[in-house]
PDB file of N, CA and C in Angstrom:
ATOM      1  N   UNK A   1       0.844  -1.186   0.000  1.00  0.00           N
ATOM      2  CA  UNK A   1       0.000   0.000   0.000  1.00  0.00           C
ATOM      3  C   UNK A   1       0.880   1.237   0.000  1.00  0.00           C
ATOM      4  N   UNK A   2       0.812   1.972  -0.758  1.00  0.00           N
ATOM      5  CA  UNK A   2       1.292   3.564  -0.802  1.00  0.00           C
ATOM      6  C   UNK A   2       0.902   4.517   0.144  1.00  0.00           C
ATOM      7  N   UNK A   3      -0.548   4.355   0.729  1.00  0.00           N
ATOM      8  CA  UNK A   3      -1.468   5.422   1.540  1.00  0.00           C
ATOM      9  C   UNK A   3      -1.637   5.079   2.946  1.00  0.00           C
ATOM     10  N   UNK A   4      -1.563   5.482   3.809  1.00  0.00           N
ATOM     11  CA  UNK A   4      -1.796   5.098   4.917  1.00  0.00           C
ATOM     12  C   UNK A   4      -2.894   6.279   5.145  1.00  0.00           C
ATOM     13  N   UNK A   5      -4.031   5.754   5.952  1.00  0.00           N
ATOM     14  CA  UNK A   5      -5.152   6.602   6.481  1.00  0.00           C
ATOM     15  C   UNK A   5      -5.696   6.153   7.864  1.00  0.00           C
ATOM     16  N   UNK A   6      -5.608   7.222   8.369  1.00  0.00           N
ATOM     17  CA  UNK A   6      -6.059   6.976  10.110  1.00  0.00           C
ATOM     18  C   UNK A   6      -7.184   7.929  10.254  1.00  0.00           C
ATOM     19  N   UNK A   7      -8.196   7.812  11.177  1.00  0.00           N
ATOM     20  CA  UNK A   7      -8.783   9.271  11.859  1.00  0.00           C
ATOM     21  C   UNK A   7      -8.897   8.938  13.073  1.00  0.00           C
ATOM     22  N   UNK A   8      -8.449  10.081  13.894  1.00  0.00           N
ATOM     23  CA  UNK A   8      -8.498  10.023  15.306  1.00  0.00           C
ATOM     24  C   UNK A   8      -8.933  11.566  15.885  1.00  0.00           C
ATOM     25  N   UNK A   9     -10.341  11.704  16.355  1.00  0.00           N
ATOM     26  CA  UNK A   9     -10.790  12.483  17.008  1.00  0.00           C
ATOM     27  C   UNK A   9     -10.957  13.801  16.037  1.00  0.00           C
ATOM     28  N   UNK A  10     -11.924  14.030  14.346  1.00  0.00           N
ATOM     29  CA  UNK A  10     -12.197  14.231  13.997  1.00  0.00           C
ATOM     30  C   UNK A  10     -10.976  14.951  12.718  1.00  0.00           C
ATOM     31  N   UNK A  11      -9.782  14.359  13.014  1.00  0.00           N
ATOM     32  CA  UNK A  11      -8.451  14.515  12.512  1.00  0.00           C
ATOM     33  C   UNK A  11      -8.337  13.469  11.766  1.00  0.00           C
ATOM     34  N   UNK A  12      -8.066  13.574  10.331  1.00  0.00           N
ATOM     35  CA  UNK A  12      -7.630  12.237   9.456  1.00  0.00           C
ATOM     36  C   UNK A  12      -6.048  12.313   8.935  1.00  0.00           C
ATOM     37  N   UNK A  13      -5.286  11.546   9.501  1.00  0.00           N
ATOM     38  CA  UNK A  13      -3.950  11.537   9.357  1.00  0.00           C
ATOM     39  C   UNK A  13      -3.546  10.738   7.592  1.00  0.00           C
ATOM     40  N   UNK A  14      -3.022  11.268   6.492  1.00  0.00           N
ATOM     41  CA  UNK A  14      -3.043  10.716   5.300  1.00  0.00           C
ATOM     42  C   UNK A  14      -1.523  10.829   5.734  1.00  0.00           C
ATOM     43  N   UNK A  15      -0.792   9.244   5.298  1.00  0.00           N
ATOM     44  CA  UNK A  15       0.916   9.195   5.117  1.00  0.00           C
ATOM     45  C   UNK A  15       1.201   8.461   4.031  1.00  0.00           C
ATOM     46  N   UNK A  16       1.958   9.227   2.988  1.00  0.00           N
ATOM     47  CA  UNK A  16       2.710   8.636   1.535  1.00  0.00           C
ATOM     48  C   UNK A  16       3.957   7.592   2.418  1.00  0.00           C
ATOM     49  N   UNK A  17       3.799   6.204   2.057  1.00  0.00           N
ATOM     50  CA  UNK A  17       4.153   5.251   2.656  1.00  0.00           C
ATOM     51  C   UNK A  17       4.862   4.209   1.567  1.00  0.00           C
ATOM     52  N   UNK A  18       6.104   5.112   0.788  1.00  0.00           N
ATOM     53  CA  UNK A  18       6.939   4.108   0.149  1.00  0.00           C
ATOM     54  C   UNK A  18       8.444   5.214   0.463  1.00  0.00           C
ATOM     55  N   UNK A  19       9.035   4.904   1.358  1.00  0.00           N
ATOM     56  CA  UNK A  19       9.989   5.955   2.078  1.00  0.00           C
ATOM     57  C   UNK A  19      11.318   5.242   1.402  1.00  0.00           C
ATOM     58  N   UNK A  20      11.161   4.019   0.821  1.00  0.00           N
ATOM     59  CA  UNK A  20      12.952   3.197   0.204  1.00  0.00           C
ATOM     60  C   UNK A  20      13.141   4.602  -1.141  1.00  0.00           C
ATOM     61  N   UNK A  21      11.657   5.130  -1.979  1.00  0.00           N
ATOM     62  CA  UNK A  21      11.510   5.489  -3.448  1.00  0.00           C
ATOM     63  C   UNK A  21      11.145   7.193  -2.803  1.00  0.00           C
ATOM     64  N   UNK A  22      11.850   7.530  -1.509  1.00  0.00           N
ATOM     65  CA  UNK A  22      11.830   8.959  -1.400  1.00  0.00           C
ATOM     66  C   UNK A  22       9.745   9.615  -1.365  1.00  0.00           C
ATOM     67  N   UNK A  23       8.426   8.295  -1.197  1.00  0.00           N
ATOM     68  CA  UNK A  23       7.748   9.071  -0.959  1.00  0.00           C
ATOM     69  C   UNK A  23       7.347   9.500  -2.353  1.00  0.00           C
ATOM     70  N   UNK A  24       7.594   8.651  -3.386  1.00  0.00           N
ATOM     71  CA  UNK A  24       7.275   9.513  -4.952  1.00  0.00           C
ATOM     72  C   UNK A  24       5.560   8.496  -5.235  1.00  0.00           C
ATOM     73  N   UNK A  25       5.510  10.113  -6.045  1.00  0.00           N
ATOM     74  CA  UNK A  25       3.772   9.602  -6.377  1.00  0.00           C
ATOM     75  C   UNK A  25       3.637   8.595  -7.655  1.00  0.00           C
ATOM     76  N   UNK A  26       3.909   7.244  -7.559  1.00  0.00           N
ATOM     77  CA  UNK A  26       3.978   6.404  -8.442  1.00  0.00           C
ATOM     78  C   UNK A  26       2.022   5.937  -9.000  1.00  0.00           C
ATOM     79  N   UNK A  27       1.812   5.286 -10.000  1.00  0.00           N
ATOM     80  CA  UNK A  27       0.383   5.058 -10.191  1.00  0.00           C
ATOM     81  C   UNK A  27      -0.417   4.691  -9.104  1.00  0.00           C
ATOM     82  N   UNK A  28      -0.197   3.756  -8.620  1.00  0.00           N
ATOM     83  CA  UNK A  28      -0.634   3.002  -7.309  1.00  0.00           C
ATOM     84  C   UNK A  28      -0.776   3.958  -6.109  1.00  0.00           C
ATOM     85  N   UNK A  29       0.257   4.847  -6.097  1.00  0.00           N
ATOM     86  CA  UNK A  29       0.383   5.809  -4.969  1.00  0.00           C
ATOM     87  C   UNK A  29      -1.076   7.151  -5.063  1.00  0.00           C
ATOM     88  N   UNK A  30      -1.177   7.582  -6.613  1.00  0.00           N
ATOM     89  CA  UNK A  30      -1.867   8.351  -7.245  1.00  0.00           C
ATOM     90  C   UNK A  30      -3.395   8.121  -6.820  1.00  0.00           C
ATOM     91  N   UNK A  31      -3.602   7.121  -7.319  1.00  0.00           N
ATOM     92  CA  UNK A  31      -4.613   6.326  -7.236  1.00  0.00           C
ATOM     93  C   UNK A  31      -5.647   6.054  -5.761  1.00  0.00           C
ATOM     94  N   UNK A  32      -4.535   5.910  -4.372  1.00  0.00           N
ATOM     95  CA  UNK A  32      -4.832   5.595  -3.579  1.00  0.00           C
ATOM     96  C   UNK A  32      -5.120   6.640  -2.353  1.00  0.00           C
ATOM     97  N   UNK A  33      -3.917   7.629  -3.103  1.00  0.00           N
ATOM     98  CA  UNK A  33      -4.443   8.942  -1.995  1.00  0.00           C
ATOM     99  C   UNK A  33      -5.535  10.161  -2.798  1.00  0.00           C
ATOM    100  N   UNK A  34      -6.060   9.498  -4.179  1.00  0.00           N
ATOM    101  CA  UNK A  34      -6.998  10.168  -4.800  1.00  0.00           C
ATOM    102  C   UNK A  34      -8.403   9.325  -3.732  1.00  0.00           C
ATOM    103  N   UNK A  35      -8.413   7.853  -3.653  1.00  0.00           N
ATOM    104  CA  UNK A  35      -9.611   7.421  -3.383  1.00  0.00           C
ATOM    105  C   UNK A  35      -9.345   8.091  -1.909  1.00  0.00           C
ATOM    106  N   UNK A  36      -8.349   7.921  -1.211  1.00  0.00           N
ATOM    107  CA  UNK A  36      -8.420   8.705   0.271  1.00  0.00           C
ATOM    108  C   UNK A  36      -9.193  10.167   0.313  1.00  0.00           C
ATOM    109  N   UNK A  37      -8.521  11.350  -0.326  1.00  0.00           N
ATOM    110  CA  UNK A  37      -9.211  12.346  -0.308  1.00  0.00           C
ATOM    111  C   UNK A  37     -10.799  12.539  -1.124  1.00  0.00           C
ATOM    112  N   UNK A  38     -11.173  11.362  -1.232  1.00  0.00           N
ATOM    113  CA  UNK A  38     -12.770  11.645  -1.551  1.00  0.00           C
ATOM    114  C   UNK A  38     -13.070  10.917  -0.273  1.00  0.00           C
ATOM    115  N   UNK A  39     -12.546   9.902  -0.050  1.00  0.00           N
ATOM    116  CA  UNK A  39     -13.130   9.475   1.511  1.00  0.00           C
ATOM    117  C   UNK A  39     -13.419  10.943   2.548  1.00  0.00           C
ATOM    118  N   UNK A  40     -12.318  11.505   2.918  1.00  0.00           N
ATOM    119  CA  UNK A  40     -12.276  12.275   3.534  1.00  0.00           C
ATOM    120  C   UNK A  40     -13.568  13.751   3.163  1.00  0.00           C
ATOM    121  N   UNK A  41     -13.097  14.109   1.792  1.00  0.00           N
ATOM    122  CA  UNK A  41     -13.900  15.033   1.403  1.00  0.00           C
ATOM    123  C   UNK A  41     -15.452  14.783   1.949  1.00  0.00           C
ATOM    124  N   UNK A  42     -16.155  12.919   1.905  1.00  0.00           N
ATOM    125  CA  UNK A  42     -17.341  13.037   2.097  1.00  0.00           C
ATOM    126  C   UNK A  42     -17.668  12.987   3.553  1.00  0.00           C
ATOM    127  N   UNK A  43     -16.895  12.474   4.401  1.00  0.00           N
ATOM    128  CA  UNK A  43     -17.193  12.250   5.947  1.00  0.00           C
ATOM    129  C   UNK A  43     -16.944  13.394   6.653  1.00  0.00           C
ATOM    130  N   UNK A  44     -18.605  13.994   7.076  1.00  0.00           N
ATOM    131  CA  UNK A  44     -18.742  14.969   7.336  1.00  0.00           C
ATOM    132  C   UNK A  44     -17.962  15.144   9.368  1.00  0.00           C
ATOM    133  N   UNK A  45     -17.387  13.950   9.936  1.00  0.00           N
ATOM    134  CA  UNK A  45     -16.563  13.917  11.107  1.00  0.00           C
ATOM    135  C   UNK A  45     -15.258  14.577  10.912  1.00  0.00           C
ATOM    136  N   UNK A  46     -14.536  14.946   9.960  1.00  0.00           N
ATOM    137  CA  UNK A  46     -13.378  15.223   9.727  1.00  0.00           C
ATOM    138  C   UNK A  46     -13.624  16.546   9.631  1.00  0.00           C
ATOM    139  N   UNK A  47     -12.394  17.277  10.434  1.00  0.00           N
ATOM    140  CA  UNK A  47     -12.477  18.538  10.338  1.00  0.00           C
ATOM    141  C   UNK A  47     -11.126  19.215   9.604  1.00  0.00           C
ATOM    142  N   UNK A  48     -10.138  18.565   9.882  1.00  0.00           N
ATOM    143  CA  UNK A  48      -9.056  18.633   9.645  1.00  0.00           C
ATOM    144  C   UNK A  48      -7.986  17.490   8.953  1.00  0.00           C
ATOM    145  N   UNK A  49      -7.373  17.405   7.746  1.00  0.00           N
ATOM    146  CA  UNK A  49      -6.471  16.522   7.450  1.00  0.00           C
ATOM    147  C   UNK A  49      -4.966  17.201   7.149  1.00  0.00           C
ATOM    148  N   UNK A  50      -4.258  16.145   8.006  1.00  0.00           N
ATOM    149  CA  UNK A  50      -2.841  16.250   8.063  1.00  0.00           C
ATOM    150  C   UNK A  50      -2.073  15.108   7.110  1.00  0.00           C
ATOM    151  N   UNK A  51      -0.956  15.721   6.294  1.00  0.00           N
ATOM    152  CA  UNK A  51      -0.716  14.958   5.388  1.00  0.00           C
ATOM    153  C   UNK A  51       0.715  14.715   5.402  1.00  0.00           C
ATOM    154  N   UNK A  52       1.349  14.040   5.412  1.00  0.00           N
ATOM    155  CA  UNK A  52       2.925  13.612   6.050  1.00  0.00           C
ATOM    156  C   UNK A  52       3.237  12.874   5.148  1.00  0.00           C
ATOM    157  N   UNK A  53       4.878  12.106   4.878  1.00  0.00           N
ATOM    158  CA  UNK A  53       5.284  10.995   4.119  1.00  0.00           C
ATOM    159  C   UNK A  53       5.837  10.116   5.466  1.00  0.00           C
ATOM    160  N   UNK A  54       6.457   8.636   4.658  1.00  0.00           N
ATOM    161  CA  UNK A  54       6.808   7.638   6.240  1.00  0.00           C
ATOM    162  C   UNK A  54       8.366   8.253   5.776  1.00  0.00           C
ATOM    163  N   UNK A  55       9.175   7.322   7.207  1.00  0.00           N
ATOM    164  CA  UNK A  55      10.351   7.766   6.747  1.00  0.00           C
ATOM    165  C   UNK A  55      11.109   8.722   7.472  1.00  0.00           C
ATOM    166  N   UNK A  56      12.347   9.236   7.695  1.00  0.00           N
ATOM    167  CA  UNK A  56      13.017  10.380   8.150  1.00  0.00           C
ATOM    168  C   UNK A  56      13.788  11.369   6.956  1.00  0.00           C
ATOM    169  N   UNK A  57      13.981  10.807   5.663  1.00  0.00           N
ATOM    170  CA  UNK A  57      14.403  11.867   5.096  1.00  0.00           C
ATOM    171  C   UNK A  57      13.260  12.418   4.344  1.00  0.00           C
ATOM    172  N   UNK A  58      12.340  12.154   3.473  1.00  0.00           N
ATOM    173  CA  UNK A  58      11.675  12.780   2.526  1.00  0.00           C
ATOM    174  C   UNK A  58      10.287  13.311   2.866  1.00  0.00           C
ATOM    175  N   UNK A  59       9.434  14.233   2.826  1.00  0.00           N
ATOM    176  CA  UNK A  59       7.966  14.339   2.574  1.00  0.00           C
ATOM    177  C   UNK A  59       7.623  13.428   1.296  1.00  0.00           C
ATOM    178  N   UNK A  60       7.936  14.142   0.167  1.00  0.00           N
ATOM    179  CA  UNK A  60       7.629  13.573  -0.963  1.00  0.00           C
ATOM    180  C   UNK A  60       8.545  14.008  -2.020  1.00  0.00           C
ATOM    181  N   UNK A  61       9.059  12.810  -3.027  1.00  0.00           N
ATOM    182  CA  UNK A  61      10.066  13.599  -3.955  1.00  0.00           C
ATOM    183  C   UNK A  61       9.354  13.649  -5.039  1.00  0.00           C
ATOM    184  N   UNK A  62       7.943  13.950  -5.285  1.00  0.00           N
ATOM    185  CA  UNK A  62       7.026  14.269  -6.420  1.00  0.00           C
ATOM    186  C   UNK A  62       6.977  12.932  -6.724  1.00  0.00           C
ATOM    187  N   UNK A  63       6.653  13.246  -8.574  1.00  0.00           N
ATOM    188  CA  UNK A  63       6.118  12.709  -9.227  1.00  0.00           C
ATOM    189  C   UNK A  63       7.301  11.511  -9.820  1.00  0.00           C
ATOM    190  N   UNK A  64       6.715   9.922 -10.104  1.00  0.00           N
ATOM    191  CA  UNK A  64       7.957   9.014 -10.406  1.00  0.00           C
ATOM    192  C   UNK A  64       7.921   9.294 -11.822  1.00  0.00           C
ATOM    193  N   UNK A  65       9.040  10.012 -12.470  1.00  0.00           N
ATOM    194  CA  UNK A  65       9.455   9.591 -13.482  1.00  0.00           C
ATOM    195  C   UNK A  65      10.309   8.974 -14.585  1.00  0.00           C
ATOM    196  N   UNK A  66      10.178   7.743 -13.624  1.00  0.00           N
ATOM    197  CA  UNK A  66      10.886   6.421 -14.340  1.00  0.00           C
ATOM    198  C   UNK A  66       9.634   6.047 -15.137  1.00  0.00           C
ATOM    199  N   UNK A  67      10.065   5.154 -16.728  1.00  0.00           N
ATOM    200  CA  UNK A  67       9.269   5.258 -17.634  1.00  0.00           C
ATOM    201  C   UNK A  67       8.703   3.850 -17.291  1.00  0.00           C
ATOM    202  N   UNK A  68       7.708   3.582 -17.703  1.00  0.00           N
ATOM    203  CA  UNK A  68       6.515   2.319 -17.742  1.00  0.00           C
ATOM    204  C   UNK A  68       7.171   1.557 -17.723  1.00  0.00           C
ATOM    205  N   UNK A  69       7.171  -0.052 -17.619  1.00  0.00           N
ATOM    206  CA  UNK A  69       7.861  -1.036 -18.057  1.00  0.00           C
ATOM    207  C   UNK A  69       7.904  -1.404 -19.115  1.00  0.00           C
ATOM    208  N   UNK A  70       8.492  -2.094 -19.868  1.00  0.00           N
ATOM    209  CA  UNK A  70       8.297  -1.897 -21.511  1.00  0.00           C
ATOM    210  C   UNK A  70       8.644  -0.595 -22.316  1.00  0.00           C
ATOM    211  N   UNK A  71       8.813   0.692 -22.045  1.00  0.00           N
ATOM    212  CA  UNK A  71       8.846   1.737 -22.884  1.00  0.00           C
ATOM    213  C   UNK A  71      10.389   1.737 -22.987  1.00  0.00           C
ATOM    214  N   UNK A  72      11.069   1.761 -24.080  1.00  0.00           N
ATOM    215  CA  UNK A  72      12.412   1.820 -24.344  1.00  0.00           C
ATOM    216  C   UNK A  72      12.504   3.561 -24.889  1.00  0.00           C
ATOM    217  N   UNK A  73      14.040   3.787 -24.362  1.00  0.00           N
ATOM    218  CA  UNK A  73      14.594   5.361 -24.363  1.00  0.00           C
ATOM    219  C   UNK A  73      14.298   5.810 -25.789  1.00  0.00           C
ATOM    220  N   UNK A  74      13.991   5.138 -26.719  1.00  0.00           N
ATOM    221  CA  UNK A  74      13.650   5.416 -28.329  1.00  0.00           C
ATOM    222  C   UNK A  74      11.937   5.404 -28.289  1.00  0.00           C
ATOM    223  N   UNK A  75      11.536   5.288 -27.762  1.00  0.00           N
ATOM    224  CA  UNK A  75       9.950   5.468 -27.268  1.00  0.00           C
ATOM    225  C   UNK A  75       9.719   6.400 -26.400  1.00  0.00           C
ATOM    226  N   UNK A  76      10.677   6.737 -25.523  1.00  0.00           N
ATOM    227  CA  UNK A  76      10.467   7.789 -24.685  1.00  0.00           C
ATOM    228  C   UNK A  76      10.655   9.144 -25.303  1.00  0.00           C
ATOM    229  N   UNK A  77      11.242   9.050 -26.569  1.00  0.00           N
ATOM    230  CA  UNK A  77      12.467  10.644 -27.186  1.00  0.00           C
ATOM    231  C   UNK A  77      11.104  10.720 -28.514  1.00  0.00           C
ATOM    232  N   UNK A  78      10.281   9.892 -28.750  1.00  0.00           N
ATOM    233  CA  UNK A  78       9.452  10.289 -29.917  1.00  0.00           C
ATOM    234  C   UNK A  78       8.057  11.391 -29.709  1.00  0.00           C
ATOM    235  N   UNK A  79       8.065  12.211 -30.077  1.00  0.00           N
ATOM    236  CA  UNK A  79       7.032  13.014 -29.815  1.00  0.00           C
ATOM    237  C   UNK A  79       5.798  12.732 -29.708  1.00  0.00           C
TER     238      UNK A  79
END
């Protein structure tokens, strides 16, 4: 899992939870803290969300852009 989601006492704690890959928003990662923040958006108990990465060095190092599996550097350079 990429997402970690807690709520405790009307506080929903969201943590990007791949800390080896710096915390990067890979598909799976995308995906999972998209379905989180509609969770959150609809549960009218939450007042507040706090959003953290796991880990001691990174929050988040963005977006992964290492290419698909299969896409070769001559697939990547074609417009």
């Amino acid at each position: 899992m990429g997402v970690l989601y807690e709520k405790k006492n009307h506080i929903a704690y969201v943590t990007i939870d791949n800390p080896d890959k710096g915390n990067i928003f890979d598909h799976q990662t995308s995906n999972e803290i998209s379905e989180v923040w509609k969770e959150i958006w609809e549960d009218w108990d939450v007042r507040v969300a706090i959003l953290t990465g796991s880990g001691d060095r990174h929050f988040c190092a963005g977006h992964n852009l290492a290419p698909p599996p299969g896409v070769s550097e001559d697939d990547r350079d074609e417009p």
